[in-house]
Every structure is written in C-alpha cells, then in structure tokens.
Protein backbone atom coordinates (compact mmCIF):
# COMPACT_ATOMS: atom_id res chain seq x y z
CA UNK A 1 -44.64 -9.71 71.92
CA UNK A 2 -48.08 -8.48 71.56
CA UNK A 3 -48.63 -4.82 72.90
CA UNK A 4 -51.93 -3.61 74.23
CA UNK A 5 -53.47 -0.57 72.64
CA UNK A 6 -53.34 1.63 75.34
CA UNK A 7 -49.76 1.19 76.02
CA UNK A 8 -49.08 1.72 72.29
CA UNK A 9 -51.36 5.06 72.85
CA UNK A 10 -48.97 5.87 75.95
CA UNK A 11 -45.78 5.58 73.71
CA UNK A 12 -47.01 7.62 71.31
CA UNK A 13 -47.69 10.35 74.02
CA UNK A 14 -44.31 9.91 75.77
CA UNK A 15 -42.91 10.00 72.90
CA UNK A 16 -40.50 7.04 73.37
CA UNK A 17 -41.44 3.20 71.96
CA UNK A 18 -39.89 0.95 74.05
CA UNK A 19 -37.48 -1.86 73.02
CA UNK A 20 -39.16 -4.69 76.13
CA UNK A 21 -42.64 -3.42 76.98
CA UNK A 22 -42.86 -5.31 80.09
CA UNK A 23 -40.85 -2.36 81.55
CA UNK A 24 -43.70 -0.21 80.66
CA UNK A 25 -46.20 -2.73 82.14
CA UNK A 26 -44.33 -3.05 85.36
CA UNK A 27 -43.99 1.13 85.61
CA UNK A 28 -47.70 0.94 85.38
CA UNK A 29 -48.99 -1.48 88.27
CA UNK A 30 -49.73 -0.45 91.47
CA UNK A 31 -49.43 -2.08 94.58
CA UNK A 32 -53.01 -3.17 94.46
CA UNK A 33 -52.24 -5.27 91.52
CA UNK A 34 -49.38 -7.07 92.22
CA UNK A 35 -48.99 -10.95 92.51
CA UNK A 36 -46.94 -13.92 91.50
CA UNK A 37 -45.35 -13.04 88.18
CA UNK A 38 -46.62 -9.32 88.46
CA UNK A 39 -43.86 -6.70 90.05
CA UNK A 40 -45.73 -3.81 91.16
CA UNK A 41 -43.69 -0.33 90.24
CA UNK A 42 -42.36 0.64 93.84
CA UNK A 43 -38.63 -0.34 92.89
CA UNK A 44 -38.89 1.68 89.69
CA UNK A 45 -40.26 4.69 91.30
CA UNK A 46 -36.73 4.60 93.74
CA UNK A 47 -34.77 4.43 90.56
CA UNK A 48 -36.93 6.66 88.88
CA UNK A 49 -36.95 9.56 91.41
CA UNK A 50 -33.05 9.53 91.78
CA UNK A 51 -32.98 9.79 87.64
CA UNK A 52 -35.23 12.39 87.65
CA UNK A 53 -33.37 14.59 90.05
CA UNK A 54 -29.76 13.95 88.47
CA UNK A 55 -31.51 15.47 85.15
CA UNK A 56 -33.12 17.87 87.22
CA UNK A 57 -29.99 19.35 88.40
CA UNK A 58 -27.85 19.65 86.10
CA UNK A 59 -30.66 21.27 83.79
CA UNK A 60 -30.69 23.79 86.68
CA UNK A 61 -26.91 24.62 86.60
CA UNK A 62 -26.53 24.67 83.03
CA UNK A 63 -29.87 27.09 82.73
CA UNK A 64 -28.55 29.66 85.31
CA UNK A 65 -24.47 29.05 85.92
CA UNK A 66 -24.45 32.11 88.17
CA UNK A 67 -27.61 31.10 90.65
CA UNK A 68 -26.11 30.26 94.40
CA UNK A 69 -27.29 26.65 96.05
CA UNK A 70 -29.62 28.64 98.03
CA UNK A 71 -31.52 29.99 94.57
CA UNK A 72 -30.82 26.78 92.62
CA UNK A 73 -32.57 24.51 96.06
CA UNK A 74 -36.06 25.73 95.86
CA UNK A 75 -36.38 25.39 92.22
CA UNK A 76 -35.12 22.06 92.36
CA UNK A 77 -37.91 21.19 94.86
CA UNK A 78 -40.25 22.07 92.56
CA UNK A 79 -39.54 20.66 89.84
CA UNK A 80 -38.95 17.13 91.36
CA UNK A 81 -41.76 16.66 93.93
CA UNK A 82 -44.71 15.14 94.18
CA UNK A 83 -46.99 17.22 92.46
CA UNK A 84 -45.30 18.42 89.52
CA UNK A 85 -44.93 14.44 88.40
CA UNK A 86 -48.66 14.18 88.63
CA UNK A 87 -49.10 16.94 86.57
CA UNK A 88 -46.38 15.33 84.15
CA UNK A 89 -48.70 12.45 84.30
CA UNK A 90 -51.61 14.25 83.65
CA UNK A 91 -50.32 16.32 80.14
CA UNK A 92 -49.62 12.70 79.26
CA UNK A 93 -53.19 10.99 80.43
CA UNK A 94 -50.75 8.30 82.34
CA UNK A 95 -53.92 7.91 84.62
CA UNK A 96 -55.75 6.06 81.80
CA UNK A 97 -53.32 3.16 81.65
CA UNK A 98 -52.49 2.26 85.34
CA UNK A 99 -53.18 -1.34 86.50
CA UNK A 100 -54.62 -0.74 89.65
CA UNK A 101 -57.05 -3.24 92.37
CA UNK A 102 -60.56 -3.18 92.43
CA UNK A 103 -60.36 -0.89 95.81
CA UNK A 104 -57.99 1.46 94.48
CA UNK A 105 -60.13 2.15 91.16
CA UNK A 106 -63.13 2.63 93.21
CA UNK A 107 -61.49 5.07 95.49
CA UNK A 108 -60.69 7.20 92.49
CA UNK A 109 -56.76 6.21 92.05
CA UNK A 110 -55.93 7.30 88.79
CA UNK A 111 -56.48 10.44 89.59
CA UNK A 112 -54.90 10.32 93.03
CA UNK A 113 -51.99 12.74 93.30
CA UNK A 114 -49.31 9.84 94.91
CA UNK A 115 -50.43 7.22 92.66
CA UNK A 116 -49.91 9.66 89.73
CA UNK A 117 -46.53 10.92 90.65
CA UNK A 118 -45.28 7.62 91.80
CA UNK A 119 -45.93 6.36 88.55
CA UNK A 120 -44.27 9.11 86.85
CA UNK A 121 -41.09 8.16 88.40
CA UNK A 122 -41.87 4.47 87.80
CA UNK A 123 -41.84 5.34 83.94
CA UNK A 124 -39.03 7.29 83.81
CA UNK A 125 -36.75 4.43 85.48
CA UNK A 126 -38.92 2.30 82.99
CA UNK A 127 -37.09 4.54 80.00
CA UNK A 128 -33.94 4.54 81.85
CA UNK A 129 -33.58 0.89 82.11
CA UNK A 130 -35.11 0.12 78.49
CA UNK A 131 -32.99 2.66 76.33
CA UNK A 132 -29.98 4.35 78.96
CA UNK A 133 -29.46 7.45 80.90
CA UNK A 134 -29.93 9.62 77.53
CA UNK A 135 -33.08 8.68 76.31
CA UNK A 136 -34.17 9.08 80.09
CA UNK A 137 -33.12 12.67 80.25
CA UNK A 138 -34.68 13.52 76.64
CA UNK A 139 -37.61 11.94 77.85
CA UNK A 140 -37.61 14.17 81.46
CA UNK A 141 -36.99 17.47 79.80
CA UNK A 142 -39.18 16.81 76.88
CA UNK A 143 -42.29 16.30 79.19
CA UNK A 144 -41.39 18.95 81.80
CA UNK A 145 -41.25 21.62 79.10
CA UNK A 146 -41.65 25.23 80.02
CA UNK A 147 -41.75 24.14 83.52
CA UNK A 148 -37.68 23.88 84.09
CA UNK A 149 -37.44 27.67 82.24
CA UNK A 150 -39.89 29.08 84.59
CA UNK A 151 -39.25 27.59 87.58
CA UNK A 152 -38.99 30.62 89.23
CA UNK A 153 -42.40 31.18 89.18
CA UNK A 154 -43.75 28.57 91.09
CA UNK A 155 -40.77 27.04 93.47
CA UNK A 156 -42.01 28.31 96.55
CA UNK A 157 -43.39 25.07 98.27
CA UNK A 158 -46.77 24.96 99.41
CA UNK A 159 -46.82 25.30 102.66
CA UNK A 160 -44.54 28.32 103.04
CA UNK A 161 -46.74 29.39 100.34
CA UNK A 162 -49.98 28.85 102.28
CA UNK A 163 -48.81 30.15 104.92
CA UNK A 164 -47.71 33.44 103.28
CA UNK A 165 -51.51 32.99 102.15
CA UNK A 166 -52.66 33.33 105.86
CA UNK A 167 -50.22 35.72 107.21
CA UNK A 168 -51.04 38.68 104.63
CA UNK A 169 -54.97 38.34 105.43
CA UNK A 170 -54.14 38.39 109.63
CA UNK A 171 -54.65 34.74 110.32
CA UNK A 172 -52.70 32.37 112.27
CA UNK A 173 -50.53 30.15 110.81
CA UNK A 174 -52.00 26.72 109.43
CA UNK A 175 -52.34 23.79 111.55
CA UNK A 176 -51.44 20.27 110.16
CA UNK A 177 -52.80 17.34 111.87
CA UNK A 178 -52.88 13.34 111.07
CA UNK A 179 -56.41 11.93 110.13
CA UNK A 180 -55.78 8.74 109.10
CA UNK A 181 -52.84 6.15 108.34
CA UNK A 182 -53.33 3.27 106.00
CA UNK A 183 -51.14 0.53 104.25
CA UNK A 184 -48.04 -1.56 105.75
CA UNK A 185 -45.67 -1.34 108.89
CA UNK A 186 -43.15 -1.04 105.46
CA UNK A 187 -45.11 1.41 103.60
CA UNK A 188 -47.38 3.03 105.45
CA UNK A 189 -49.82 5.69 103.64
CA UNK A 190 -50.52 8.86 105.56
CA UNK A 191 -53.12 11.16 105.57
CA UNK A 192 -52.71 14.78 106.72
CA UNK A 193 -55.36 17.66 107.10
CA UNK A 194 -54.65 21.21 106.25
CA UNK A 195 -56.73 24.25 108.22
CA UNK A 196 -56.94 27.55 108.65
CA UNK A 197 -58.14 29.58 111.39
CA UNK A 198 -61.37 30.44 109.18
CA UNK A 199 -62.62 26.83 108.66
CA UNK A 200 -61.14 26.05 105.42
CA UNK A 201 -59.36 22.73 105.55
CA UNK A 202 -57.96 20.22 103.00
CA UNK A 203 -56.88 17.05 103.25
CA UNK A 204 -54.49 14.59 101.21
CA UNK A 205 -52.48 11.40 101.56
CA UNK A 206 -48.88 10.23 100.70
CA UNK A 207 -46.31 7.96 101.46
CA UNK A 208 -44.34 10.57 104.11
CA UNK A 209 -46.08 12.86 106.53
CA UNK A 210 -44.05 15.51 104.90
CA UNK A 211 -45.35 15.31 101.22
CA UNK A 212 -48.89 14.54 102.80
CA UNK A 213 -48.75 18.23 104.39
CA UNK A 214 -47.31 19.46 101.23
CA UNK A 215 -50.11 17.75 99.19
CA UNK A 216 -52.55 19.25 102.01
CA UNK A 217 -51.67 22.63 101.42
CA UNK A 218 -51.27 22.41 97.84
CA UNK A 219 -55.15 20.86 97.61
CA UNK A 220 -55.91 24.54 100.36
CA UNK A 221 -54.65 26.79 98.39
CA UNK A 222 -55.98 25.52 95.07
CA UNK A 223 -59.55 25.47 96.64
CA UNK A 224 -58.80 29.01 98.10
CA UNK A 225 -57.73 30.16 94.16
C-alpha cells in the first residue's frame, strides 16, 4: 500500500510506523471530510481518550505511590484534557497532516485547539488498535515527556486558575457566557466567552460547554501572560 509523504513524515515524528496505515488516515480526518468510504476520527478519539487516561493513571500511581486521590485528581486532569493533547499535537506538527473541509481549513482548523486534541486521541487509539495496548502506552509517555514528572506544576485547571488571577488583583470573579453554538443536535460545537471585570475577554469553542470555558480561560490567561 502506497503511503503519502506526509504521513511517512508523521511516523517518523511519533515515532511509531504503523503495520495498516489506513488507521493513521482515519485518526487524521475530520468531520468535514468524511464521506462514503471515508470514516472521520470521532470513534477513535472515544477509544483514544479512555487509552490515554488508563496510561495516564497508572503513570501517576507508580510516579508518586504515597500521593492521596485528592493530589493524584488534579494532576490527572491535566495531563489528559483538552489542551495538553493539542500541545502533544503541536511538538509533533500533527496540524500539518489533518484532512480537513474546505470551511474548516479556511477557518484556521489545524491550529484549532479541539480539532488538535481530538486528533491526538484519534492517533493514539490509531496506535492502540494497529500495534496493542503497549505500543500505545510507549507511544503516550514518550510524547508527553517531562510533562507527567512535572505535573505538579501546572495541574491547577484554568479556570480556578483564572480566577485566582482575578481575586489577588481585587476583581470579581470571571463571568462565562455562551456566544455561539454550531454543528449537530448529536454533536453540537459550543462556543463560550471568558471576561473579566476590566474588559479583557477570550473566547473559544469545544465539543462540551465545560471544556469550552476551560479553553476560554486558558486562551485569558495566556493573553493576560
């Protein structure tokens, strides 16, 4: 089976060569791009997201066997949401190699945040079910790095974050509001704005209200850095 060059390319920077690339291919096409004989990747990211947080705990409980479920939760949440997979995807330029629509290229979607980290968990399901559970987990903990030993650093989630952000300078806490809602009854696509008392606002979009806020904040705080 031929193999294009930029999924060749994406191999080489995963660092796994798969065995049936049409796995790959699959892991890589959006929504946008799906059609008779072309699965789009929303099955893989389920399977993906539920392998990435098996590996995610135990590396967790074998890094710190003495850390409570209350410690062991927000690191966890870190290291498995939204965010941190599209910066997976972006050490790895997965961005490059996404089959994507026509709208969803011209709206800038390989380097939207939920495309990215959807697709993350598309391509580690794609590893799973192309080489087993262990080259899945080599792959996860090879690409998160540094990021599962220091944790600690950065599992506070952004909200409670931003808001810490507003509380120590006097302000209110932020407000979240709905500004838009896009997509299918099924999958609907929501878009959430984050603001603070002094103006600054942010907005981002996602497939729950809940990561959409945490995406807001995320995109406030990084402009407020």
């Amino acid at each position: 089976m031929k193999v294009a060059a930029e999924l060749i390319a994406l191999q080489e920077r995963l660092g796994y060569r798969f065995a049936d690339p049409r796995l790959l291919r699959r892991a890589l096409t959006h929504a946008s791009m799906s059609g008779p004989g072309r699965d789009d990747n929303q099955r893989l990211e389920f399977l993906g997201d539920r392998v990435l947080g098996l590996v995610m705990a135990e590396a967790l409980l074998a890094g710190d066997p003495g850390a409570t479920e209350g410690q062991l939760a927000p690191r966890y949440n870190a290291l498995v949401r939204k965010e941190t997979c599209a910066d997976v995807a972006r050490q790895v330029d997965l961005g490059a190699a996404l089959k994507l629509g026509r709208s969803e290229q011209m709206s800038g979607g390989r380097r939207k945040m939920a495309l990215l980290g959807d697709a993350t968990e598309a391509v580690i399901a794609a590893v799973y079910l192309d080489g087993g559970f262990a080259e899945a987990k080599a792959l996860i903990l090879r690409l998160w790095g540094a990021r599962i030993a220091n944790v600690d650093e950065d599992s506070k989630d952004a909200k409670t974050a931003l808001q810490e952000w507003a509380q120590a300078r006097g302000l209110p806490p932020p407000a979240y509001r709905e500004t838009g809602r896009s997509g299918p009854d099924h999958a609907p696509v929501f878009t959430i704005e984050a603001q603070l008392s002094n103006g600054e606002s942010a907005a981002s979009s996602a497939k729950s209200k809940r990561q959409a806020e945490q995406a807001a904040a995320r995109a406030l705080l990084d402009r407020l850095d």
